[in-house]
N, C-alpha and C. Protein backbone atom coordinates (compact mmCIF):
# COMPACT_ATOMS: atom_id res chain seq x y z
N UNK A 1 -108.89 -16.44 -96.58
CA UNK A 1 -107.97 -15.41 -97.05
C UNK A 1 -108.42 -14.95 -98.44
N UNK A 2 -108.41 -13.90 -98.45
CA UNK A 2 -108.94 -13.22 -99.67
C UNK A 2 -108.01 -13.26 -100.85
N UNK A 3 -106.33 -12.95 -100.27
CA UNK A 3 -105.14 -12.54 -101.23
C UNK A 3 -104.53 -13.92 -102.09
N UNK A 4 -105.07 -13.93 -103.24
CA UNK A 4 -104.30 -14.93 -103.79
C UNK A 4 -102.93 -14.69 -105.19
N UNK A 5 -102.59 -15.16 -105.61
CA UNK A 5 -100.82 -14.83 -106.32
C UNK A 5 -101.82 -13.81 -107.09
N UNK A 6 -102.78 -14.11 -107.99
CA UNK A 6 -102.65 -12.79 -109.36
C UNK A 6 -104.18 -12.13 -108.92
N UNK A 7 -104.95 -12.51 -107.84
CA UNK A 7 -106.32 -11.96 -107.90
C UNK A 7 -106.68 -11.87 -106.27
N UNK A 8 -107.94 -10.91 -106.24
CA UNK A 8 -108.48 -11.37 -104.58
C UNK A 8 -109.94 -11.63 -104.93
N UNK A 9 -110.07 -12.35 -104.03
CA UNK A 9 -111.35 -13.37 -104.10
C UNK A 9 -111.76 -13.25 -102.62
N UNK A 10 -113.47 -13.73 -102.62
CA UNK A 10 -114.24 -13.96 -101.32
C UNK A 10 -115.89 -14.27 -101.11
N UNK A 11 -116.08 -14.26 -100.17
CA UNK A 11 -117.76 -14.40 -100.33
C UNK A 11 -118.27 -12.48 -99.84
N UNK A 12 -118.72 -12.21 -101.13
CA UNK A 12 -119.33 -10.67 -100.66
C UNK A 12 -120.21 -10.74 -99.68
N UNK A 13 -119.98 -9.64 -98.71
CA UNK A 13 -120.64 -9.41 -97.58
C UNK A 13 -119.51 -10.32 -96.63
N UNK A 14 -119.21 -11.12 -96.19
CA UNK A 14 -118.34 -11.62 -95.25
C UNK A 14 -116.70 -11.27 -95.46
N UNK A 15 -116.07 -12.28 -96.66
CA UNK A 15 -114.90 -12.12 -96.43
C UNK A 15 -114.67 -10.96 -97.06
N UNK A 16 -115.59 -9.84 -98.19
CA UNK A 16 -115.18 -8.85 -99.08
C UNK A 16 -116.54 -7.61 -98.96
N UNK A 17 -115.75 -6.93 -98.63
CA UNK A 17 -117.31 -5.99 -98.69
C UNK A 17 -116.66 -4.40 -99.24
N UNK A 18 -117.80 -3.54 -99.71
CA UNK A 18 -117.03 -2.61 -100.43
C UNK A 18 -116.54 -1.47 -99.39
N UNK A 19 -115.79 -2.04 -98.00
CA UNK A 19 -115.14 -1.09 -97.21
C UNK A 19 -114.04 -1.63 -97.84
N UNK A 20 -113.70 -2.56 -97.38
CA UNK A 20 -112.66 -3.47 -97.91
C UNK A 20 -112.01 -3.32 -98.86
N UNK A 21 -112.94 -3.29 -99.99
CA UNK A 21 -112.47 -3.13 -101.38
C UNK A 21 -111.96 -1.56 -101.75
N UNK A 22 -112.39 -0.83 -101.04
CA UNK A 22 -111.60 0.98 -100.55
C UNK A 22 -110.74 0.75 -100.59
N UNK A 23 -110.31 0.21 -98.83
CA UNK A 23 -109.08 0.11 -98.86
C UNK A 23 -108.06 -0.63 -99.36
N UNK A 24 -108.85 -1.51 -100.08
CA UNK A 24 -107.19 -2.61 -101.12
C UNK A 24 -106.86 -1.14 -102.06
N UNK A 25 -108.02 -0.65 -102.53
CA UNK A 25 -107.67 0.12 -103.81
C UNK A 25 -106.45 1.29 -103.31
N UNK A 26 -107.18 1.73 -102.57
CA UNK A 26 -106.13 3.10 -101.92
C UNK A 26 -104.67 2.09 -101.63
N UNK A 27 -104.58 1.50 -100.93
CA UNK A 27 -103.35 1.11 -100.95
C UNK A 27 -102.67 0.31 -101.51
N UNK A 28 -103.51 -0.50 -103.38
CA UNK A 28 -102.94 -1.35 -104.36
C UNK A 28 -102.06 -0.43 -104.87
N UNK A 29 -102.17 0.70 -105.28
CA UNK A 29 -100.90 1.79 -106.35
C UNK A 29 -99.76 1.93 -105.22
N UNK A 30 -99.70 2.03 -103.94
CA UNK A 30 -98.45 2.25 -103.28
C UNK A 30 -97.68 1.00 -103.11
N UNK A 31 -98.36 -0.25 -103.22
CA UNK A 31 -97.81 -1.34 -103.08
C UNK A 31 -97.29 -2.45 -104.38
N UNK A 32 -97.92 -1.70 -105.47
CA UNK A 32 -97.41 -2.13 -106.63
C UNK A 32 -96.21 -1.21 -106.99
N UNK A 33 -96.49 0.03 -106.84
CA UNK A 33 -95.36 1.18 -107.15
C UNK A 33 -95.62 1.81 -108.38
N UNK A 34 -97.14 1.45 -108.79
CA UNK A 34 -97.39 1.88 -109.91
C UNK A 34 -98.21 3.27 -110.05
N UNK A 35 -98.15 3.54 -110.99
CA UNK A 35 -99.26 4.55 -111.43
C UNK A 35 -100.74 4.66 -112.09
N UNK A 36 -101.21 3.27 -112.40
CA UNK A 36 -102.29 2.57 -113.01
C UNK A 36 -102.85 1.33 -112.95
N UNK A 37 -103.99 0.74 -112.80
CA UNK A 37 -104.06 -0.24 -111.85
C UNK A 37 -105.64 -0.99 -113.16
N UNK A 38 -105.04 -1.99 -113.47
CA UNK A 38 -106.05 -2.65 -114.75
C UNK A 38 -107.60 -3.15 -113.89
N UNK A 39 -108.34 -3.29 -113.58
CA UNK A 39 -109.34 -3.96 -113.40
C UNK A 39 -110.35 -4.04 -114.02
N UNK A 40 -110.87 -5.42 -113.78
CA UNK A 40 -112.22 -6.14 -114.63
C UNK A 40 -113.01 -6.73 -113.16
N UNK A 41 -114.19 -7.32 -113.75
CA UNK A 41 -115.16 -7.69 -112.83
C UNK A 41 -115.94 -9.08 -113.55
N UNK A 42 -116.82 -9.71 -112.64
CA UNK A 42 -117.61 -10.13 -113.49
C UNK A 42 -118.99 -10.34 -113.17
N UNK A 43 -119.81 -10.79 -113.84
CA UNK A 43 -121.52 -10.44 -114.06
C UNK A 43 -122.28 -10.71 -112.77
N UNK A 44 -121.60 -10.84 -111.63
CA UNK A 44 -122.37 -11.04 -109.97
C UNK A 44 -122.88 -9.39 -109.56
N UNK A 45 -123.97 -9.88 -109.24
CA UNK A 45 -124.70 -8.71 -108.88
C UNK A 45 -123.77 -7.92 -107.57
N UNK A 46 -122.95 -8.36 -106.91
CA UNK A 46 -121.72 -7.51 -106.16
C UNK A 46 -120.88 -7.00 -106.58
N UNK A 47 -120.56 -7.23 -108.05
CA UNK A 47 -119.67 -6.59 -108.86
C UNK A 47 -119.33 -4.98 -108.83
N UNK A 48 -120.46 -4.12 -109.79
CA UNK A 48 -120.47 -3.04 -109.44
C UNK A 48 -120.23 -2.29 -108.38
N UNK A 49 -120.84 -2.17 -107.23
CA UNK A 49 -120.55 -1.86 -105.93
C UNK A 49 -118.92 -2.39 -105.29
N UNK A 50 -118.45 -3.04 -105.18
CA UNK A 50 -116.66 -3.50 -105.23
C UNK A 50 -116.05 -2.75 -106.49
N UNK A 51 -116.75 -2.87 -107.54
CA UNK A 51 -115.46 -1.92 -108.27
C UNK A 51 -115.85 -0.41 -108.26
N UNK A 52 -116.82 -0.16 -107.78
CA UNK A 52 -117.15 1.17 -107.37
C UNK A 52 -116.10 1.70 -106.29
N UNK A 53 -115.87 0.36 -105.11
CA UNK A 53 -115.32 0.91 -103.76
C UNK A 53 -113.66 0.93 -104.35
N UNK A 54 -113.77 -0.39 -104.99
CA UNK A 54 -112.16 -0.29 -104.93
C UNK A 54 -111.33 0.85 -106.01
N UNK A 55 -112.02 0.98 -107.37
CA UNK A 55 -111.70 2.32 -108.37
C UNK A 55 -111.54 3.72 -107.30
N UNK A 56 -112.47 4.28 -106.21
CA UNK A 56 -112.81 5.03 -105.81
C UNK A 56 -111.33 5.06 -104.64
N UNK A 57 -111.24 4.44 -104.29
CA UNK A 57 -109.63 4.04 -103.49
C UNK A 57 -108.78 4.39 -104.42
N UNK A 58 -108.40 3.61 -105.73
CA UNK A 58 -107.42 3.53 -106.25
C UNK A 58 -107.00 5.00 -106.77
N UNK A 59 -108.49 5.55 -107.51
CA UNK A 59 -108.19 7.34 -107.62
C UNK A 59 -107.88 8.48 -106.14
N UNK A 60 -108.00 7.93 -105.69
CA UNK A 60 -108.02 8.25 -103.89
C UNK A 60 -106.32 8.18 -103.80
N UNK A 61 -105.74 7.58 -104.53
CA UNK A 61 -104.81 6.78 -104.06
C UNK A 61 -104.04 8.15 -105.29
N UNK A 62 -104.33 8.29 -106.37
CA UNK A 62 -103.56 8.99 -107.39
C UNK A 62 -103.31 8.25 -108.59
N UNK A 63 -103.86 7.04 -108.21
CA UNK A 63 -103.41 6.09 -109.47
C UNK A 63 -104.61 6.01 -110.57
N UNK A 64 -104.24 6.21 -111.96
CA UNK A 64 -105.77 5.67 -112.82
C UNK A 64 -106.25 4.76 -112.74
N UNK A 65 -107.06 4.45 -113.09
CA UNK A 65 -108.13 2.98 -113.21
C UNK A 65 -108.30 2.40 -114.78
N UNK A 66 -108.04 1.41 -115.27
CA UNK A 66 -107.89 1.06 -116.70
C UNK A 66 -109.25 0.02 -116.55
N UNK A 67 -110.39 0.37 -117.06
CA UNK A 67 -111.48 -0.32 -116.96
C UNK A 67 -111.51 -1.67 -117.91
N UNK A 68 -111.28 -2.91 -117.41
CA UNK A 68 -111.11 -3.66 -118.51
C UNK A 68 -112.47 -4.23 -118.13
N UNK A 69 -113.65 -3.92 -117.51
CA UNK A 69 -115.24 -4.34 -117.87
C UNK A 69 -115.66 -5.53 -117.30
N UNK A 70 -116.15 -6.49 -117.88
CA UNK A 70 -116.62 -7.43 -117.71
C UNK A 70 -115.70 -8.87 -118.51
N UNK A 71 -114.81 -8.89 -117.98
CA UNK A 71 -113.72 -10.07 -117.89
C UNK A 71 -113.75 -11.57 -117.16
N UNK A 72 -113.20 -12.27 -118.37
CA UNK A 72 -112.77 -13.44 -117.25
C UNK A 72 -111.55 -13.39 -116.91
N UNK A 73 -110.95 -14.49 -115.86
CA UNK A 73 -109.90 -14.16 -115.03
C UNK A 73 -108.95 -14.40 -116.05
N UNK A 74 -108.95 -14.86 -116.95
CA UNK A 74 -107.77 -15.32 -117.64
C UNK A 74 -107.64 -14.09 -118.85
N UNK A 75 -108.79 -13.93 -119.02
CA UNK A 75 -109.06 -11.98 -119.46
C UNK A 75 -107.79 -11.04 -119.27
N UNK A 76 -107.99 -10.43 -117.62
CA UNK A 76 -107.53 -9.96 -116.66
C UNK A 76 -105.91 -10.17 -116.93
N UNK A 77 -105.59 -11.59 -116.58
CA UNK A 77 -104.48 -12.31 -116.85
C UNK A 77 -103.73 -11.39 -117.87
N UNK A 78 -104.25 -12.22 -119.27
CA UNK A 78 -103.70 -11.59 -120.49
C UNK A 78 -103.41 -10.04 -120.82
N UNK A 79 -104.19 -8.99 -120.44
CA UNK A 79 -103.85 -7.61 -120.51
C UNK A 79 -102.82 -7.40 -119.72
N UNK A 80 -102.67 -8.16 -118.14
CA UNK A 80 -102.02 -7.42 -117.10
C UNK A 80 -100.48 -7.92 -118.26
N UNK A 81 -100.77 -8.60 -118.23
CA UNK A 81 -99.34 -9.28 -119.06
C UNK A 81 -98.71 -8.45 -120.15
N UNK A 82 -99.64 -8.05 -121.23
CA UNK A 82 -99.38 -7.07 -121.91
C UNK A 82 -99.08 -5.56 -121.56
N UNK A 83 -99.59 -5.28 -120.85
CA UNK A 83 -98.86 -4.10 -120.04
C UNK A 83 -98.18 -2.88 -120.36
């Protein structure tokens, strides 16, 4: 399972691939109810390409993309929090 409480996780190419990551994005802003959607990544060469698919959804979607870069999870954590 990919969906965990504050993040999604997987092995790229099997459990996550950047179809996948489309469609979380397109349908993360209708399911949060939001209008802006924080994401970070980190230094795995699958990175780019997933936040390519999933940003590209999320503007798809109407929602902005708040680039928080090259993060750790606890990174991520702390901004979403601040909010």
């Amino acid at each position: 399972m990919i969906f965990h409480a504050y993040d999604i996780r997987g092995i790229y190419g099997d459990d996550l691939t950047p179809e996948i990551a489309h469609r979380i994005g397109w349908f993360l802003p209708r399911l949060l109810e939001t209008r802006a959607v924080l994401v970070g990544r980190d230094a795995r060469l699958s990175s780019p390409a997933l936040f390519e698919a999933l940003t590209r959804g999320i503007t798809e979607a109407g929602a902005d993309v708040h680039d928080l870069g090259l993060a750790t999870t606890p990174m991520v954590y702390w901004f979403t929090g601040r909010g």
